[in-house]
PDB file of N, CA and C in Angstrom:
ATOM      1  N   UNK A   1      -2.659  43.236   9.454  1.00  0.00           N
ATOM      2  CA  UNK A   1      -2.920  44.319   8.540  1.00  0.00           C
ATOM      3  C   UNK A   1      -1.916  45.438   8.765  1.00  0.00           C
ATOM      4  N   UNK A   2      -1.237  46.365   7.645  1.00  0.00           N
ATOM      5  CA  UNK A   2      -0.655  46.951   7.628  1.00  0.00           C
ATOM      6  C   UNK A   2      -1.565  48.559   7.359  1.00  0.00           C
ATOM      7  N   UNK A   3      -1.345  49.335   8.202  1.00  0.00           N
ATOM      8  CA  UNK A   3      -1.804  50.733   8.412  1.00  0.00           C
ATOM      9  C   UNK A   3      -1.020  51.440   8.465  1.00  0.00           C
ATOM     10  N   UNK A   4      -0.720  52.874   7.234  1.00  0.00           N
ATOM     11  CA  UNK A   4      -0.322  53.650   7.047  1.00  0.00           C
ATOM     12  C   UNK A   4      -0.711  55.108   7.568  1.00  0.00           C
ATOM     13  N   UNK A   5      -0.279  56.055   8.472  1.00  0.00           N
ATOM     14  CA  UNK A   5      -1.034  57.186   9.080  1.00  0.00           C
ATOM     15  C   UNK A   5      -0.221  58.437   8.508  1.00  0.00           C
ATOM     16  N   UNK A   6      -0.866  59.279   7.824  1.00  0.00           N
ATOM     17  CA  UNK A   6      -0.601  60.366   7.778  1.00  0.00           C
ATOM     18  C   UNK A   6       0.557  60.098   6.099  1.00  0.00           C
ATOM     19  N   UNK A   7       0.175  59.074   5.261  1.00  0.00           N
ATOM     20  CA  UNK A   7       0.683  58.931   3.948  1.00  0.00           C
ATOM     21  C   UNK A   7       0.101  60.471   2.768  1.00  0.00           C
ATOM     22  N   UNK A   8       0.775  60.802   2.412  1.00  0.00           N
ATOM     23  CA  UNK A   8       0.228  61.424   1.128  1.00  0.00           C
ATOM     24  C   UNK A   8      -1.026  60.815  -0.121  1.00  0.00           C
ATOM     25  N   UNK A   9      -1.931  61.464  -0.111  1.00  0.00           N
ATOM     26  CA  UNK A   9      -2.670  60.458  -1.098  1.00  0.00           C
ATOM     27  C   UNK A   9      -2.106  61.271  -2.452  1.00  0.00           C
ATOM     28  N   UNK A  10      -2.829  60.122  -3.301  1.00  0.00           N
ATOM     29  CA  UNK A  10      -2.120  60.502  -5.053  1.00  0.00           C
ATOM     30  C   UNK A  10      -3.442  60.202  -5.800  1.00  0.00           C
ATOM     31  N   UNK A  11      -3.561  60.882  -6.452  1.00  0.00           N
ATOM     32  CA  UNK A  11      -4.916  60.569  -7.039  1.00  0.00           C
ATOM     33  C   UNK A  11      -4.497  59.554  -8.375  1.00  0.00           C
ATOM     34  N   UNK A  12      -5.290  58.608  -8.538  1.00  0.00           N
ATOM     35  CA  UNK A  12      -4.892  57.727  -9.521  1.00  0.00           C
ATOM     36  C   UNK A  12      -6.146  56.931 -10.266  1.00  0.00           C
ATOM     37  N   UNK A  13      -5.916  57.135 -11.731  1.00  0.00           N
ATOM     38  CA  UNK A  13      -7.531  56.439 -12.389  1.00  0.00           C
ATOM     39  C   UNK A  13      -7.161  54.942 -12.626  1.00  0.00           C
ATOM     40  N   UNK A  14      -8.193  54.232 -12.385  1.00  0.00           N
ATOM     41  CA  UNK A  14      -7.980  52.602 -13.041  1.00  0.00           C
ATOM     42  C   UNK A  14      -9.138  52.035 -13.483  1.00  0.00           C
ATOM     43  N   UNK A  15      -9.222  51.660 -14.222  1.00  0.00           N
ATOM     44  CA  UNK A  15     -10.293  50.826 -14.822  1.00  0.00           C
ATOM     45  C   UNK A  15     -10.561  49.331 -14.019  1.00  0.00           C
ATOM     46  N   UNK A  16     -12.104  49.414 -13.776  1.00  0.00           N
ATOM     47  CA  UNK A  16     -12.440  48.026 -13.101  1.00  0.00           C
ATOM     48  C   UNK A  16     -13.581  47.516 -13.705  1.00  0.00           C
ATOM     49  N   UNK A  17     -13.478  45.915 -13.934  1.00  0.00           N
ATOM     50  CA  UNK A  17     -14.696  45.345 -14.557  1.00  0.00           C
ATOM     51  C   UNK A  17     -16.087  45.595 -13.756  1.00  0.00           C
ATOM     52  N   UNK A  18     -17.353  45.728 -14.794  1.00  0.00           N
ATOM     53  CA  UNK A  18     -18.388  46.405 -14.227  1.00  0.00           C
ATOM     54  C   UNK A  18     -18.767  45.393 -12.901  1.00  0.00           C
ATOM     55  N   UNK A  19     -18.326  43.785 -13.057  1.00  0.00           N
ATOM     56  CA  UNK A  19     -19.225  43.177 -11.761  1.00  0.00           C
ATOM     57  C   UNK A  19     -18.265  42.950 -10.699  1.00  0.00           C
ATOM     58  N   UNK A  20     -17.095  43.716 -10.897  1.00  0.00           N
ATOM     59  CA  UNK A  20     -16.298  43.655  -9.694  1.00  0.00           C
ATOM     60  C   UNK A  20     -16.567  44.808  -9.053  1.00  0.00           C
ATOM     61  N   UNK A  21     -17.279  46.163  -9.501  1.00  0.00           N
ATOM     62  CA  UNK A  21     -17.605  47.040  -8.829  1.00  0.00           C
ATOM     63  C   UNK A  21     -18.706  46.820  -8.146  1.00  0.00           C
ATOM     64  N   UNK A  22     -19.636  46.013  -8.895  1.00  0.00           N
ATOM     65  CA  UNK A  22     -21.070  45.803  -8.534  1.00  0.00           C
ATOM     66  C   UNK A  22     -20.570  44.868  -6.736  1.00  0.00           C
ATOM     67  N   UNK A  23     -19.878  43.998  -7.315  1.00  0.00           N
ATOM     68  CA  UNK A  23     -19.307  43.176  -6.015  1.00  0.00           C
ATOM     69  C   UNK A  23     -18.583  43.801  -4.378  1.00  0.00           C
ATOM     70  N   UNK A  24     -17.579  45.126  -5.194  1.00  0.00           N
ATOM     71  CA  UNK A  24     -17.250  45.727  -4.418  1.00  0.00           C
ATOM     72  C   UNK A  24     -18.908  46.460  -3.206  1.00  0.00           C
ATOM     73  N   UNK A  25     -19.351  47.229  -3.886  1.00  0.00           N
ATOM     74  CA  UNK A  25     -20.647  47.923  -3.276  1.00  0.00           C
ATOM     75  C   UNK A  25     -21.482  47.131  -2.940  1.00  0.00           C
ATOM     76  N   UNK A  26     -21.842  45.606  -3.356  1.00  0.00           N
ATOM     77  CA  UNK A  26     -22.599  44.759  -2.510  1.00  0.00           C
ATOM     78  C   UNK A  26     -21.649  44.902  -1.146  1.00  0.00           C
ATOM     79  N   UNK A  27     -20.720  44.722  -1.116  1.00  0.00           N
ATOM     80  CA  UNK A  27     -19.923  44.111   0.035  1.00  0.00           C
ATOM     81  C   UNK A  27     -19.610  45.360   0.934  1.00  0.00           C
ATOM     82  N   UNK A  28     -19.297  46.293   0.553  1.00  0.00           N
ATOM     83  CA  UNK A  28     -19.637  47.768   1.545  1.00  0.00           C
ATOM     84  C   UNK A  28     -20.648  48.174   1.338  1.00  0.00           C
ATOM     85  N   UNK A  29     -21.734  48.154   1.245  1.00  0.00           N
ATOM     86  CA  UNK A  29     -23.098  48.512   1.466  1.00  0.00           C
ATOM     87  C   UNK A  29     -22.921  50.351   1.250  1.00  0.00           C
ATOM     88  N   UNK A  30     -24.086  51.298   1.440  1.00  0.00           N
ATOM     89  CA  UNK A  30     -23.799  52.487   1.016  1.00  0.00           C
ATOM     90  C   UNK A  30     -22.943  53.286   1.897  1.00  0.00           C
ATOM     91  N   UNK A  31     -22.772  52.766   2.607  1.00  0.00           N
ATOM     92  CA  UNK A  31     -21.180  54.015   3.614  1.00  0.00           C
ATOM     93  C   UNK A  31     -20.099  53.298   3.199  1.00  0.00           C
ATOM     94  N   UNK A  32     -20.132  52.618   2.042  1.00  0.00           N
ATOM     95  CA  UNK A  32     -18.885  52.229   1.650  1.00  0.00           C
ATOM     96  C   UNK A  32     -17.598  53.127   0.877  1.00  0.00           C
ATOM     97  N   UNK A  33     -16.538  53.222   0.849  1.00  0.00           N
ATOM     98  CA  UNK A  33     -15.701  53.531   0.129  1.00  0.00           C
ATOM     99  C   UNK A  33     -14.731  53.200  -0.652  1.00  0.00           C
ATOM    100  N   UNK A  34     -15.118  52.916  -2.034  1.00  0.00           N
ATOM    101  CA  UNK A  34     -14.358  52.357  -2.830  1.00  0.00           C
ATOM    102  C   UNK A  34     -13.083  52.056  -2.639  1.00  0.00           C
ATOM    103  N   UNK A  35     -12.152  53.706  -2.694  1.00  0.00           N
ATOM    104  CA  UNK A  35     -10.955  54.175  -2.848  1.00  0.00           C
ATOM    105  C   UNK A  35     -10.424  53.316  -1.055  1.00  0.00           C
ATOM    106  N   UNK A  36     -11.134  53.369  -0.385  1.00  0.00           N
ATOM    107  CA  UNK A  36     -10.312  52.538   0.642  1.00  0.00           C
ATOM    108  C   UNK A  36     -10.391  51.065   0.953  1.00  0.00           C
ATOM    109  N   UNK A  37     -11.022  50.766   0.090  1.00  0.00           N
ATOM    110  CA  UNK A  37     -11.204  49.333  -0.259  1.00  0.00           C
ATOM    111  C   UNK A  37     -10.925  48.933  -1.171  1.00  0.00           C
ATOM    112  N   UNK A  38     -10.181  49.555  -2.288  1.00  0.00           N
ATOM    113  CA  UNK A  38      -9.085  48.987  -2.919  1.00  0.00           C
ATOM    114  C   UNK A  38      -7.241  49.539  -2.506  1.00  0.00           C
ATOM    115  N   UNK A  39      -7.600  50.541  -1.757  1.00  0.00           N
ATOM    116  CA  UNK A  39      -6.189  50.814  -1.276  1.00  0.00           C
ATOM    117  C   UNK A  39      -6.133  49.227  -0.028  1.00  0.00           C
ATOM    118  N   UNK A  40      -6.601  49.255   0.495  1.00  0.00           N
ATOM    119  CA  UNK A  40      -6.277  48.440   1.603  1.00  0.00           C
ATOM    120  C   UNK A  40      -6.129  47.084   0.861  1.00  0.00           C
ATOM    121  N   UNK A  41      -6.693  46.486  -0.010  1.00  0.00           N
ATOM    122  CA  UNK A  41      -6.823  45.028  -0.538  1.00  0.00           C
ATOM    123  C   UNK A  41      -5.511  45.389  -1.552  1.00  0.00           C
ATOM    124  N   UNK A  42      -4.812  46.081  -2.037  1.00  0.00           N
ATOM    125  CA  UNK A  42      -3.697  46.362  -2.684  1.00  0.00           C
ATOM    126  C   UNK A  42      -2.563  46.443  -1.489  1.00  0.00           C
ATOM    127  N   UNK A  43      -2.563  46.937  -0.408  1.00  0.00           N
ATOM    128  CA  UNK A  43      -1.662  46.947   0.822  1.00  0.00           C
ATOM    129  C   UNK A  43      -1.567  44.963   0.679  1.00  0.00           C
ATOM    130  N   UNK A  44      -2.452  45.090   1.016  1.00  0.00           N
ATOM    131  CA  UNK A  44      -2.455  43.237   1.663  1.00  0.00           C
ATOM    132  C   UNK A  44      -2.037  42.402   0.530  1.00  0.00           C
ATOM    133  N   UNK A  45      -2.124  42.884  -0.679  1.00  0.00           N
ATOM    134  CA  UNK A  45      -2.000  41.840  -1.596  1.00  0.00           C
ATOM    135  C   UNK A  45      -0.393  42.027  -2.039  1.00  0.00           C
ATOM    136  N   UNK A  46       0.328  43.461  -1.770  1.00  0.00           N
ATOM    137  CA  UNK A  46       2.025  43.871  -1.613  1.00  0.00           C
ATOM    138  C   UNK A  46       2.315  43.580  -0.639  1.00  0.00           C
ATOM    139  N   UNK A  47       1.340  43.189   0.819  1.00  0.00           N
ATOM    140  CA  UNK A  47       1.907  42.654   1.931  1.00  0.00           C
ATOM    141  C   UNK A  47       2.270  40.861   1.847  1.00  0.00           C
ATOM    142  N   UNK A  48       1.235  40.499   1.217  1.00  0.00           N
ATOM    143  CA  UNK A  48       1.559  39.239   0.620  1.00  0.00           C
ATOM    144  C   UNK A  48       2.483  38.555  -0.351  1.00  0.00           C
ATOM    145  N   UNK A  49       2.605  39.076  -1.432  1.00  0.00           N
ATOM    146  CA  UNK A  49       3.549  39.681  -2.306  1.00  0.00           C
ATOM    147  C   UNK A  49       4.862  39.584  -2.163  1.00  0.00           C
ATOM    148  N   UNK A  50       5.656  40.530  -0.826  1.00  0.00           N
ATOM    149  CA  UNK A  50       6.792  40.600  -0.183  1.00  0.00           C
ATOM    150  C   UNK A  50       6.865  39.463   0.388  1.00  0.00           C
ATOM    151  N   UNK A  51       5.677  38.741   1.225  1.00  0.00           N
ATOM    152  CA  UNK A  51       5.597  37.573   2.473  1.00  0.00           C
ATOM    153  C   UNK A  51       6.567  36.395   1.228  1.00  0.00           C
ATOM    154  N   UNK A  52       5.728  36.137  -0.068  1.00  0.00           N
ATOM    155  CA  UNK A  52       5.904  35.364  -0.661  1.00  0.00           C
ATOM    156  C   UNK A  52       7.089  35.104  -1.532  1.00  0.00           C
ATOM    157  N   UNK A  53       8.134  36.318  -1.512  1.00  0.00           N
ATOM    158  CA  UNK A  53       9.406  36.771  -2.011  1.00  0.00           C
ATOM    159  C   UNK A  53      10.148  36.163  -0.582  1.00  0.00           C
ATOM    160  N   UNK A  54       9.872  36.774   0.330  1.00  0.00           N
ATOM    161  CA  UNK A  54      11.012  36.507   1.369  1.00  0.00           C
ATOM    162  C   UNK A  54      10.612  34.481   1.586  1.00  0.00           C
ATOM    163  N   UNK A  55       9.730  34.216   1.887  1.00  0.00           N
ATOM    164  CA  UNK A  55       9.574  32.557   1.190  1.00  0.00           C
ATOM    165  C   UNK A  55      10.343  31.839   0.807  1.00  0.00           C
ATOM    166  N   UNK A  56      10.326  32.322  -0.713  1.00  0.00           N
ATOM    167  CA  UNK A  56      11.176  31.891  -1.678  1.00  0.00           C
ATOM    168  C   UNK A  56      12.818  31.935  -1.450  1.00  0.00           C
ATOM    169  N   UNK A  57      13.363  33.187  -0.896  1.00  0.00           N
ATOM    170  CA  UNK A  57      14.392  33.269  -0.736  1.00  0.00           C
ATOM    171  C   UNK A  57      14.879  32.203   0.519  1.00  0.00           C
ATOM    172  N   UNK A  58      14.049  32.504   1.139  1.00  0.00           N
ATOM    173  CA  UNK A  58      14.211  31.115   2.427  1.00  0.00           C
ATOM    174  C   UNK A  58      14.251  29.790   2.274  1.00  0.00           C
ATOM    175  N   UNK A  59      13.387  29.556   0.906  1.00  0.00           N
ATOM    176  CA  UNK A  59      12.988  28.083   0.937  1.00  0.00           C
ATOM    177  C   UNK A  59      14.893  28.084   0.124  1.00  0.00           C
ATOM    178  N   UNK A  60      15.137  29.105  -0.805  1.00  0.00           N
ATOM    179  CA  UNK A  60      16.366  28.739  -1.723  1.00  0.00           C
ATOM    180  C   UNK A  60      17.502  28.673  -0.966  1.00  0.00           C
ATOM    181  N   UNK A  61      17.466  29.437   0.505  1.00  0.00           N
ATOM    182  CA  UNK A  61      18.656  29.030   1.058  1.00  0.00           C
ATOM    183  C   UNK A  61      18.646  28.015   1.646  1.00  0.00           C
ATOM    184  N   UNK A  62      17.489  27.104   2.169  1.00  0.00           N
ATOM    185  CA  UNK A  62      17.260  26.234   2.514  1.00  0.00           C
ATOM    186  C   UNK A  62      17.527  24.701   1.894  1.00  0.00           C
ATOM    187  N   UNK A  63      17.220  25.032   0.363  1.00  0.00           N
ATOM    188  CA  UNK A  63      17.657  23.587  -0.192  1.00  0.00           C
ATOM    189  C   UNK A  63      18.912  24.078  -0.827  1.00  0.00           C
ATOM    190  N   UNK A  64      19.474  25.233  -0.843  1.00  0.00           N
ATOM    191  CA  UNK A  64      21.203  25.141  -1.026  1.00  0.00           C
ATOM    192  C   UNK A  64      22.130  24.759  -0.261  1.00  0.00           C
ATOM    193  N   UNK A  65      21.568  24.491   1.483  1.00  0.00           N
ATOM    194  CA  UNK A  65      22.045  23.868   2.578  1.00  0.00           C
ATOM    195  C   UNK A  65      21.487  22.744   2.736  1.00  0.00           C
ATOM    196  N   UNK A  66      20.893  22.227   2.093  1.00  0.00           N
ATOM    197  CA  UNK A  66      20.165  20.811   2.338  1.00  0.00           C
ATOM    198  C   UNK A  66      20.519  19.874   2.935  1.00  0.00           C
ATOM    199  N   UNK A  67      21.890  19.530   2.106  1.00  0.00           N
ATOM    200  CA  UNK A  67      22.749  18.542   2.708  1.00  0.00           C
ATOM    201  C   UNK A  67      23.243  18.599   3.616  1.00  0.00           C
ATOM    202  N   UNK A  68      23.917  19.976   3.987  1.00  0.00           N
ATOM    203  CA  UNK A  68      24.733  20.144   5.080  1.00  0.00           C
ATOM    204  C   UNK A  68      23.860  19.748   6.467  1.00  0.00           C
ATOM    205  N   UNK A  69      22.521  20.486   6.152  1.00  0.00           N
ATOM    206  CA  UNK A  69      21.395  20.453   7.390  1.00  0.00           C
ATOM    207  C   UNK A  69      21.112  18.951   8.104  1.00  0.00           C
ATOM    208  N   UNK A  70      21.193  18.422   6.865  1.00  0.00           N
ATOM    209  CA  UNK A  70      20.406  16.794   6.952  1.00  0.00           C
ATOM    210  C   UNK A  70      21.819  16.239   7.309  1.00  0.00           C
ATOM    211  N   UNK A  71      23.253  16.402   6.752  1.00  0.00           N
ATOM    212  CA  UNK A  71      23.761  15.802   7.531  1.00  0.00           C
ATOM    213  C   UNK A  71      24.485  15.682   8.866  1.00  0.00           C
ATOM    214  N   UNK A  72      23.686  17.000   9.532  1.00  0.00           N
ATOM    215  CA  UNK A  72      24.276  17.305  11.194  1.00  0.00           C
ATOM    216  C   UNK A  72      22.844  17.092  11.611  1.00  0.00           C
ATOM    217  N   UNK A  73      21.710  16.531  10.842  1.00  0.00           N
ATOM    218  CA  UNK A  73      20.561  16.172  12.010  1.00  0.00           C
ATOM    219  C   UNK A  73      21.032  14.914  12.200  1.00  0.00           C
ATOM    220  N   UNK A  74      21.378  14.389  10.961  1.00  0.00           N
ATOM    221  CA  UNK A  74      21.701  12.704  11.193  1.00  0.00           C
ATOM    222  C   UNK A  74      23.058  12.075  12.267  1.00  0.00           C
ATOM    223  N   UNK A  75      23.711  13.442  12.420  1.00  0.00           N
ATOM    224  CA  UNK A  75      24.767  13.629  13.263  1.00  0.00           C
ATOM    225  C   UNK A  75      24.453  13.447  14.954  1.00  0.00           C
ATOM    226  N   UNK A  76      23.548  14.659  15.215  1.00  0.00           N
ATOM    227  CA  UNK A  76      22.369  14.814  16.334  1.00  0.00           C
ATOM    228  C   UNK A  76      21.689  13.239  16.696  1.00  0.00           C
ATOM    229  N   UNK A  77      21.371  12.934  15.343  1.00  0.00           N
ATOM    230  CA  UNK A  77      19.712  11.285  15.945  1.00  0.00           C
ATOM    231  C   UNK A  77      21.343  10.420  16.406  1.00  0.00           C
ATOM    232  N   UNK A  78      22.349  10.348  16.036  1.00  0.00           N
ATOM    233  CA  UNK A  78      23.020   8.987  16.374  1.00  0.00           C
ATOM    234  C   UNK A  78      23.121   8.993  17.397  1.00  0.00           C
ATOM    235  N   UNK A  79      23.074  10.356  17.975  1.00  0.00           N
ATOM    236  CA  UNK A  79      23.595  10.319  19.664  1.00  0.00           C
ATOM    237  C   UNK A  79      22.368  10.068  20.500  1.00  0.00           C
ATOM    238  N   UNK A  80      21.116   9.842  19.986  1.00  0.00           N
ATOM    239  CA  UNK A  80      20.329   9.359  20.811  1.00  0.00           C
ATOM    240  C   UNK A  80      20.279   8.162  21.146  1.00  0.00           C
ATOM    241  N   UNK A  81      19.842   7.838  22.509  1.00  0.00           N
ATOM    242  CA  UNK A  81      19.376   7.020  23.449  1.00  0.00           C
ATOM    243  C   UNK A  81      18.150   6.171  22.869  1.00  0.00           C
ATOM    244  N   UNK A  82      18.458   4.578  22.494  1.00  0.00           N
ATOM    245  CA  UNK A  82      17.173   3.717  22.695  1.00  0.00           C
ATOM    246  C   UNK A  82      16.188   3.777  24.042  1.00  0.00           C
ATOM    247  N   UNK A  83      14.867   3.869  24.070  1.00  0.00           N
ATOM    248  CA  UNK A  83      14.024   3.586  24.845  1.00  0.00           C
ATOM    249  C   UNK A  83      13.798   2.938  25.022  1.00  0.00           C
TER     250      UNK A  83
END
């Protein structure tokens, strides 16, 4: 989890469907707080977000070297030893 200390808050309106609120307040019970229970599930879901960008970029450099990779593992197995 990513924790922010001492951020500026911004006040901001959004519209939420009525049984996702109902869902929200089942799930924090009455000392619950909305506003930090959708800030935090919005952190995690831009923390995820980024996770899933840098991924992608990995997986793309990954099969743009494909060949090269696969052909210095196959380089590596010849020099092994039968058991």
């Amino acid at each position: 989890m990513i924790y922010y200390i001492g951020s500026m808050k911004i006040k901001a309106s959004i519209t939420l469907s009525e049984d996702l609120v109902r869902e929200m307040d089942k799930l924090m019970g009455r000392s619950g707080n909305r506003s930090a229970l959708v800030e935090q599930a919005l952190r995690d879901y831009l923390a995820a977000k980024a996770q899933q960008i840098r991924d992608a970029k990995d997986l793309e450099i990954l099969n743009r070297r494909a060949h090269k990779l696969n052909k210095e593992a196959q380089d590596v197995l010849s020099y092994q030893v039968e058991l």
